[in-house]
C-alpha atoms as a PDB file:
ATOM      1  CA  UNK A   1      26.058  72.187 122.319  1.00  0.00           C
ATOM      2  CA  UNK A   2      24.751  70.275 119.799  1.00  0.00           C
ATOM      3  CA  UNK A   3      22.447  72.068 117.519  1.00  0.00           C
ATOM      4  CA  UNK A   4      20.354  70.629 114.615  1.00  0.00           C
ATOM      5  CA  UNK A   5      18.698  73.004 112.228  1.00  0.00           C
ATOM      6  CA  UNK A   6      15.870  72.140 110.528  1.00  0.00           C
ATOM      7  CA  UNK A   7      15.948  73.874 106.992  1.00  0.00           C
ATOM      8  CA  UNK A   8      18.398  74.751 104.192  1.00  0.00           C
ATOM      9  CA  UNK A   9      17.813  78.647 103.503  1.00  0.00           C
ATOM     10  CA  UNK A  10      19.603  81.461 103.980  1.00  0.00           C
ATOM     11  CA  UNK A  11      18.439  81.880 107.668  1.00  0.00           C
ATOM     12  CA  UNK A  12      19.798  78.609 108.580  1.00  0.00           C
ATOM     13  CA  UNK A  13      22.873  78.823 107.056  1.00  0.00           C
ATOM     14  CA  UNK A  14      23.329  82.319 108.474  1.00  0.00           C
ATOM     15  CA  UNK A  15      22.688  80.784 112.467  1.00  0.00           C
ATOM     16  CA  UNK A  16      24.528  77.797 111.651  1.00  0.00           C
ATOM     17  CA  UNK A  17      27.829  79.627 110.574  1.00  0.00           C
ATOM     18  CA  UNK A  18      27.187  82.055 113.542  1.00  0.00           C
ATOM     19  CA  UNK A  19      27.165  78.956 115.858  1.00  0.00           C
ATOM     20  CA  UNK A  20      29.800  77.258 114.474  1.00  0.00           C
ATOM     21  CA  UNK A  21      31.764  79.844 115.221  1.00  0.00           C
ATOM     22  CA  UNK A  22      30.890  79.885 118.153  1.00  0.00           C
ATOM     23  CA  UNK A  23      32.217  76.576 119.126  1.00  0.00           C
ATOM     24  CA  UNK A  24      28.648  74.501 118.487  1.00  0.00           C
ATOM     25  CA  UNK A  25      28.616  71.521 116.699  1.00  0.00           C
ATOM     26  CA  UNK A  26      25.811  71.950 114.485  1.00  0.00           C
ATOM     27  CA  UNK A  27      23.691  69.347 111.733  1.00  0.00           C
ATOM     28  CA  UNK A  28      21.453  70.857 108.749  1.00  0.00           C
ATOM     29  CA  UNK A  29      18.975  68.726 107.193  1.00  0.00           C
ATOM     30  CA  UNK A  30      16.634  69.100 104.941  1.00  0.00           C
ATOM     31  CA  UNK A  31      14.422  67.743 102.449  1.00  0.00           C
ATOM     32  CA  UNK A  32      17.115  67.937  99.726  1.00  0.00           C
ATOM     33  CA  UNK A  33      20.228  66.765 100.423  1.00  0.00           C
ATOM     34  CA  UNK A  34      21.853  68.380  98.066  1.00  0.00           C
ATOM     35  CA  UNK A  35      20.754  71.857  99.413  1.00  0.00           C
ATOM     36  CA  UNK A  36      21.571  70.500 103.149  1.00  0.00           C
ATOM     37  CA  UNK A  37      25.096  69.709 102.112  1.00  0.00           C
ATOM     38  CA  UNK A  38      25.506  73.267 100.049  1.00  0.00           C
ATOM     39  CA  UNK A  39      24.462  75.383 103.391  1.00  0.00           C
ATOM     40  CA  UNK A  40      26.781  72.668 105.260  1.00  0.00           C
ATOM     41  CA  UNK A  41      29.590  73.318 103.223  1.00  0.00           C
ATOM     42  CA  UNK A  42      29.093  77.060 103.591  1.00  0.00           C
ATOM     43  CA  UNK A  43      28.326  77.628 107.326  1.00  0.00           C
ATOM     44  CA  UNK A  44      31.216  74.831 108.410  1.00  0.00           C
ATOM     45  CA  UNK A  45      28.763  72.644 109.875  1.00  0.00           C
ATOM     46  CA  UNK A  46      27.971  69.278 109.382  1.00  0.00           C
ATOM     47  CA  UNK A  47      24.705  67.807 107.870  1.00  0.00           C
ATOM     48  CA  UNK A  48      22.777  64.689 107.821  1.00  0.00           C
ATOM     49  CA  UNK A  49      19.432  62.875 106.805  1.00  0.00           C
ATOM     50  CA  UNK A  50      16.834  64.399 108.918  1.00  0.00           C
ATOM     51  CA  UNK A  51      15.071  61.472 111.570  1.00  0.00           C
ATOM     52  CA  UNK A  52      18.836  60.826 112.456  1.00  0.00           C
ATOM     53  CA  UNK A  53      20.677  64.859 113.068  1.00  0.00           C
ATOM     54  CA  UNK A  54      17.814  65.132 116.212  1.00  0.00           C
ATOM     55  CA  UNK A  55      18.792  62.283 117.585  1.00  0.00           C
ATOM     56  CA  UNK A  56      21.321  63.708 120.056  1.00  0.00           C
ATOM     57  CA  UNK A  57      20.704  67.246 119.699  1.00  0.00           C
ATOM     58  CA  UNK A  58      20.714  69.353 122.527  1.00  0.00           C
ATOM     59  CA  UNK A  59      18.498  71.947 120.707  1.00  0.00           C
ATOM     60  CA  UNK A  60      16.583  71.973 117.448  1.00  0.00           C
ATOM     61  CA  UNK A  61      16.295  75.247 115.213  1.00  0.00           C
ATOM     62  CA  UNK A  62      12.873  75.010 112.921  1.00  0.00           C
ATOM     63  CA  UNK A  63      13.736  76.926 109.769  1.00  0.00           C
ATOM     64  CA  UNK A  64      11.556  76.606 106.890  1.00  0.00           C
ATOM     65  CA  UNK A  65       8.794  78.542 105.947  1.00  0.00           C
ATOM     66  CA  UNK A  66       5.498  78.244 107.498  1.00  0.00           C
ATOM     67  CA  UNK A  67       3.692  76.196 105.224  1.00  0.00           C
ATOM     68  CA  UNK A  68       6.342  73.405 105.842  1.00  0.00           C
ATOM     69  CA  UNK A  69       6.354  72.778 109.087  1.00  0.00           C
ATOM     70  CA  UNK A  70       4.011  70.175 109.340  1.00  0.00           C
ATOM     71  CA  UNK A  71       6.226  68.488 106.849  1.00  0.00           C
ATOM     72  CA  UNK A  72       9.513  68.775 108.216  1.00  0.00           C
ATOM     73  CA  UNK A  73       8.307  67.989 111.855  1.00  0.00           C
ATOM     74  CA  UNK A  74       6.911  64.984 110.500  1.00  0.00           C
ATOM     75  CA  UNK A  75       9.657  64.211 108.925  1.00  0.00           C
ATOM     76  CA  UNK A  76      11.895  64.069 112.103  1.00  0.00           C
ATOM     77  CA  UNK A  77       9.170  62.089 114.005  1.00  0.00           C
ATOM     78  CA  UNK A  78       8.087  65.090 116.226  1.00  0.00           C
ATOM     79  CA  UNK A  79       4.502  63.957 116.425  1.00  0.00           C
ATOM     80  CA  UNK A  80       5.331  60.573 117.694  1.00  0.00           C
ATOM     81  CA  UNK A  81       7.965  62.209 120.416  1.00  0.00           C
ATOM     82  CA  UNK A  82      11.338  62.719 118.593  1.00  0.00           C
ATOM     83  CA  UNK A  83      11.728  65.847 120.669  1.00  0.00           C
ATOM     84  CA  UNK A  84      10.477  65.007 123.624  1.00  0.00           C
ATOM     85  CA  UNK A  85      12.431  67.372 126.155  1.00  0.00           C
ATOM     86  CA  UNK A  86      14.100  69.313 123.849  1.00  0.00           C
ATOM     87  CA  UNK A  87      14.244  72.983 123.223  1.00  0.00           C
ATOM     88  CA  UNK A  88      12.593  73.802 120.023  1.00  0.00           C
ATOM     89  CA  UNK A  89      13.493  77.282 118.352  1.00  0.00           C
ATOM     90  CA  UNK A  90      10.867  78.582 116.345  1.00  0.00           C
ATOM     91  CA  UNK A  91      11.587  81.503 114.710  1.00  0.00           C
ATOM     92  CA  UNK A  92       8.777  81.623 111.683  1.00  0.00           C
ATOM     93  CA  UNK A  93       6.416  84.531 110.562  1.00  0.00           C
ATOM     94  CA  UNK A  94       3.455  82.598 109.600  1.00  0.00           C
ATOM     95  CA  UNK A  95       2.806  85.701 107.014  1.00  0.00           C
ATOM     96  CA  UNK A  96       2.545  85.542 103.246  1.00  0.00           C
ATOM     97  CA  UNK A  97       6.106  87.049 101.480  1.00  0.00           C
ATOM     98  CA  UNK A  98       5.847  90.875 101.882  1.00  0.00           C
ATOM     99  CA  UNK A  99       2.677  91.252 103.798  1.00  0.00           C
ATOM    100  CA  UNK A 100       2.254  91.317 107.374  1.00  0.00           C
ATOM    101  CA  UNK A 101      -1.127  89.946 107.998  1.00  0.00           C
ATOM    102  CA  UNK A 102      -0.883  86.652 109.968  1.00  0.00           C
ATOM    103  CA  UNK A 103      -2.523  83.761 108.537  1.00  0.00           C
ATOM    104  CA  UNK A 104      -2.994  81.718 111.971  1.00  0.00           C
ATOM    105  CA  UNK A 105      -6.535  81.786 113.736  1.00  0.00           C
ATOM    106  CA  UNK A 106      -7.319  84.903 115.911  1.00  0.00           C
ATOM    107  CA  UNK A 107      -5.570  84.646 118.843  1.00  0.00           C
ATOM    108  CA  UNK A 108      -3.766  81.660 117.773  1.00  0.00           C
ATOM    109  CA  UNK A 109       0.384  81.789 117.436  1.00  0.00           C
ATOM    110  CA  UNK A 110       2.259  79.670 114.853  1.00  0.00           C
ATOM    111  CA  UNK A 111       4.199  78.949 117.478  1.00  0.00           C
ATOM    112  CA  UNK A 112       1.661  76.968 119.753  1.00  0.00           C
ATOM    113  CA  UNK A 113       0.777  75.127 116.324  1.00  0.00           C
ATOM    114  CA  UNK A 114       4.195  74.273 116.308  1.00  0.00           C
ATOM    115  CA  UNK A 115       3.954  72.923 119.821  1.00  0.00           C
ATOM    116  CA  UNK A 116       0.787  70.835 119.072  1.00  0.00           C
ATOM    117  CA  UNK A 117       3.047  69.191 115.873  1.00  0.00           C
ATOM    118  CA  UNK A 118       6.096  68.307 118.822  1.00  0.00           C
ATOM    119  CA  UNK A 119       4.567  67.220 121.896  1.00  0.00           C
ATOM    120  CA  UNK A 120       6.907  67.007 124.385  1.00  0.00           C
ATOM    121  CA  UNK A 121       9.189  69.513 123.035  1.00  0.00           C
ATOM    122  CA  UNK A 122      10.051  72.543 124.520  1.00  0.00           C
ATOM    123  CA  UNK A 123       8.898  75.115 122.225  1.00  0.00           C
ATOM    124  CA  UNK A 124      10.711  78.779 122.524  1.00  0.00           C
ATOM    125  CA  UNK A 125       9.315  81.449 120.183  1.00  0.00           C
ATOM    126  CA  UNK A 126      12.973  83.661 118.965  1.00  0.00           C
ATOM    127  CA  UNK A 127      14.782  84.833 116.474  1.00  0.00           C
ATOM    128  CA  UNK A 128      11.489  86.271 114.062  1.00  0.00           C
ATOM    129  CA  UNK A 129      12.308  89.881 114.135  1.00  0.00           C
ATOM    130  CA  UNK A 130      15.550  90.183 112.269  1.00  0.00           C
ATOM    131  CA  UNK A 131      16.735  88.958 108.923  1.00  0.00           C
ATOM    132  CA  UNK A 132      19.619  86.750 108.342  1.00  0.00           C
ATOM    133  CA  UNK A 133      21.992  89.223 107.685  1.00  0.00           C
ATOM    134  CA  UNK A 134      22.399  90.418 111.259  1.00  0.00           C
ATOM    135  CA  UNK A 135      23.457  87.484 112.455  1.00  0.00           C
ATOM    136  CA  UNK A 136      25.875  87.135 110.381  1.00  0.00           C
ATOM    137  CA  UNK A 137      27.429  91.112 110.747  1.00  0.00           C
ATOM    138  CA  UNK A 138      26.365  91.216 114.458  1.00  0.00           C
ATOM    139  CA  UNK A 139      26.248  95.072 115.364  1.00  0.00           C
ATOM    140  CA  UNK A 140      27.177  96.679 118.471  1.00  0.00           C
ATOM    141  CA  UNK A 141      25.520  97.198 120.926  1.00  0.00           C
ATOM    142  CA  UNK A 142      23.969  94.074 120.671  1.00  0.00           C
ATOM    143  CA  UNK A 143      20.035  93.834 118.955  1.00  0.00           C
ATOM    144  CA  UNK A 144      17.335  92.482 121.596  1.00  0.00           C
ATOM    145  CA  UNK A 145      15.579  89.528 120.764  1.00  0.00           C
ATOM    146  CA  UNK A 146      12.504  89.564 123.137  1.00  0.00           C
ATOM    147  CA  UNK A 147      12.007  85.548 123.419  1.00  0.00           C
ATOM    148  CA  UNK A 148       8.845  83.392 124.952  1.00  0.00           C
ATOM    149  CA  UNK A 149       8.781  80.040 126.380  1.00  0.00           C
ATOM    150  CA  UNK A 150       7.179  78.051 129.304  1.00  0.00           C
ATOM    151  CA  UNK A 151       9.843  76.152 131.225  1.00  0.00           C
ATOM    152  CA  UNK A 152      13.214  77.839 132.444  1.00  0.00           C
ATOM    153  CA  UNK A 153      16.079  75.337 131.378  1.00  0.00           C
ATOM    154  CA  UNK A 154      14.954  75.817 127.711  1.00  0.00           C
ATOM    155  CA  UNK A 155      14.844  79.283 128.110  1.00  0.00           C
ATOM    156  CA  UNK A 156      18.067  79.941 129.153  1.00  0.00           C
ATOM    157  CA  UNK A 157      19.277  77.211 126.630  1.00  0.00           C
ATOM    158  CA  UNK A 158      17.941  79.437 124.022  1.00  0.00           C
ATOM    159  CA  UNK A 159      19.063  82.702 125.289  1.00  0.00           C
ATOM    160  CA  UNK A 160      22.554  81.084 125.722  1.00  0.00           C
ATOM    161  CA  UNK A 161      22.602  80.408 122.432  1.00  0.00           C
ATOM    162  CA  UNK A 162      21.195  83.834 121.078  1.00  0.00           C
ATOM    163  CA  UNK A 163      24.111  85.228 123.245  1.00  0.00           C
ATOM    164  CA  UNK A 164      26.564  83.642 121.060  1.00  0.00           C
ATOM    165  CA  UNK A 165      25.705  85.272 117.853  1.00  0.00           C
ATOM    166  CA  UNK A 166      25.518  88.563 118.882  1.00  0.00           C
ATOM    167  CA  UNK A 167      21.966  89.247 120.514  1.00  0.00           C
ATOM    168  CA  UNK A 168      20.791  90.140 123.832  1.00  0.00           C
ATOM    169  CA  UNK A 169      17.960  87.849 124.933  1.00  0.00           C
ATOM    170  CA  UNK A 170      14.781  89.040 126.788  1.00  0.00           C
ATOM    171  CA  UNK A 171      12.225  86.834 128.234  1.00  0.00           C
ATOM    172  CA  UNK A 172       8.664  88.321 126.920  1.00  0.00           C
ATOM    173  CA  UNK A 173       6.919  85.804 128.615  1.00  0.00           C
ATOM    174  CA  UNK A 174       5.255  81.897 128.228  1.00  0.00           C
ATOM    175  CA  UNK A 175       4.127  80.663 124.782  1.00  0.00           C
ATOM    176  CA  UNK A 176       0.649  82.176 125.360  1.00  0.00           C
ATOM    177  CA  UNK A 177       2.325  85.542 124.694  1.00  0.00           C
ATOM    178  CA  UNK A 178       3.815  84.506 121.133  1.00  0.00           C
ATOM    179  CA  UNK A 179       0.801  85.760 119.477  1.00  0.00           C
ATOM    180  CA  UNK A 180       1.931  89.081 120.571  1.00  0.00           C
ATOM    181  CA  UNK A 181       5.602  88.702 119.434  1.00  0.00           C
ATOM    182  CA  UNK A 182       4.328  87.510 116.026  1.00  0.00           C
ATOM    183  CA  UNK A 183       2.143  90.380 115.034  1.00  0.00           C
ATOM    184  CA  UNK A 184       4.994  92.531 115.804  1.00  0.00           C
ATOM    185  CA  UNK A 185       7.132  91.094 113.091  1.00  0.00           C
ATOM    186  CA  UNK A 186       3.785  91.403 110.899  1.00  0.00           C
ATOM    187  CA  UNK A 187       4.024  95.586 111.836  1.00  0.00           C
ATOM    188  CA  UNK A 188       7.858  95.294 110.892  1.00  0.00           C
ATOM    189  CA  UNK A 189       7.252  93.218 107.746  1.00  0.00           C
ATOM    190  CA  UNK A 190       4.246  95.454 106.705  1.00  0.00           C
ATOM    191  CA  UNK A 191       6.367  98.637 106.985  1.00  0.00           C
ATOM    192  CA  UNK A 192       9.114  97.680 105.617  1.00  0.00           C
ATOM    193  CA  UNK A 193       8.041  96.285 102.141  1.00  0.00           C
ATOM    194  CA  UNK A 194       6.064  99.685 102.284  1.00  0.00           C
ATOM    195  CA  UNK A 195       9.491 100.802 101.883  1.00  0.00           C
ATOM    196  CA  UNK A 196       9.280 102.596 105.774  1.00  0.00           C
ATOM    197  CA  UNK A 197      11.761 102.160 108.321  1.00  0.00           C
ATOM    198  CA  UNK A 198      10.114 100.279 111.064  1.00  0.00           C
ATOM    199  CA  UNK A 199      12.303 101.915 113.770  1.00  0.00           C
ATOM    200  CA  UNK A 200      11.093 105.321 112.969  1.00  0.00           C
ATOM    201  CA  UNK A 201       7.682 104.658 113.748  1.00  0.00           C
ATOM    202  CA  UNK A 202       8.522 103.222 117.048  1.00  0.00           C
ATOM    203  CA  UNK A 203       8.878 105.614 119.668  1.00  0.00           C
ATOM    204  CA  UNK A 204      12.113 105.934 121.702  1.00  0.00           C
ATOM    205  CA  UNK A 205      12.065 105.031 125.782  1.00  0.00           C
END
C-alpha cells in the first residue's frame, strides 16, 4: 500500500521503518523538511511536501502531537476534502506530556475532533497505547491493539496494516467508543510516569 505519514517524530519514523519493511511504500511530511527528510532517510521511506504525499495514498497515519493537528490537517487540505475516502490513522493522546488527564470535552474523543477536521475521511482510532519502541522490536506473542472505526473496508485496511508490524488488531467498536480507548492510555500514561507498571494493576483474564 501506499502509506503517507503525517509527522516527523520518533513515532513516525518508528511505523514508517516497520512498514517499509514490510513491503509499503511509504511518504513522511512534515512541516520541516529538513526533519521529514532526516526520519526519511532513517526509516527507508520516501518523503515529500505535504498537500502532494496524500495525493495517492491508500492510507494516511496522523502523527504529531495533539495540539497540531488542526495545523497539519490543514495543511494537507483535509477540511476542504483531501481525504475524502481514505482511512485516517489516528493514534494521538490528547494528554499533556506525563499526565493522563484528557484535555478534550467530557465525553468528547480527539479522535471525532479529528474526524470533524477531515470530512470524508475514514477516521480509525489505533496505535495510542504503545510507544514507538515496540514497533520497532515487535515481541512475541504479538501486543493487541484494540482499534475503533465506523465503516469495515477501513477497518480491515488498518488492521492489515497493524498486522504487518507485529500487532494483533481488535475491533473495540465505532468511533463513538474512542473516548473509551483514549482514557485508557490516560490510566497507562498516569501510571507509568508514577513510575508503576501499568500491567500490574490490570487484572489477568
Amino acid at each position: 500500500m501506499r502509506i503517507a505519514i503525517l509527522g516527523t517524530g520518533t513515532f513516525a519514523t518508528a511505523l514508517a521503518t516497520g512498514w517499509t519493511r514490510a513491503g509499503h511504500d511509504v511518504n513522511i511530511g512534515g512541516r520541516s523538511p529538513q526533519r521529514a527528510a532526516a526520519a526519511a532517510e532513517a526509516s527507508g521511506a520516501h518523503y515529500g511536501p505535504l498537500p502532494d504525499i496524500v495525493k495517492d495514498a491508500d492510507a494516511v497515519l496522523l502523527s504529531v502531537r495533539w495540539e497540531g493537528i488542526a495545523d497539519i490537517l490543514t495543511a494537507v487540505g483535509a477540511p476542504d476534502g483531501s481525504l475524502t475516502g481514505k482511512p485516517l490513522i489516528d493514534p494521538t493522546n490528547a494528554v499533556d506530556h506525563g499526565i493522563g488527564v484528557l484535555r478534550t470535552d467530557p465525553g468528547r474523543a480527539i479522535a471525532q475532533r479529528v474526524a470533524e477536521l477531515a470530512p470524508g475521511a475514514h477516521v480509525v482510532k489505533a496505535l495510542h497505547l504503545f510507544p514507538s519502541t515496540r514497533w520497532t522490536a515487535p515481541t512475541s506473542p504479538p501486543v493487541t491493539v484494540p482499534i475503533c472505526g465506523d465503516d469495515p473496508a477501513p477497518l480491515q485496511t488498518v488492521s492489515s496494516l497493524i498486522r504487518d508490524i507485529g500487532g494483533t488488531p481488535v475491533v473495540f467498536g465505532g468511533l463513538d467508543r474512542a473516548r473509551q480507548l483514549e482514557e485508557v492510555a490516560g490510566f497507562v500514561i498516569t501510571l507509568a510516569f508514577a513510575g508503576i507498571n501499568p500491567q500490574l494493576a490490570i487484572p489477568a483474564v
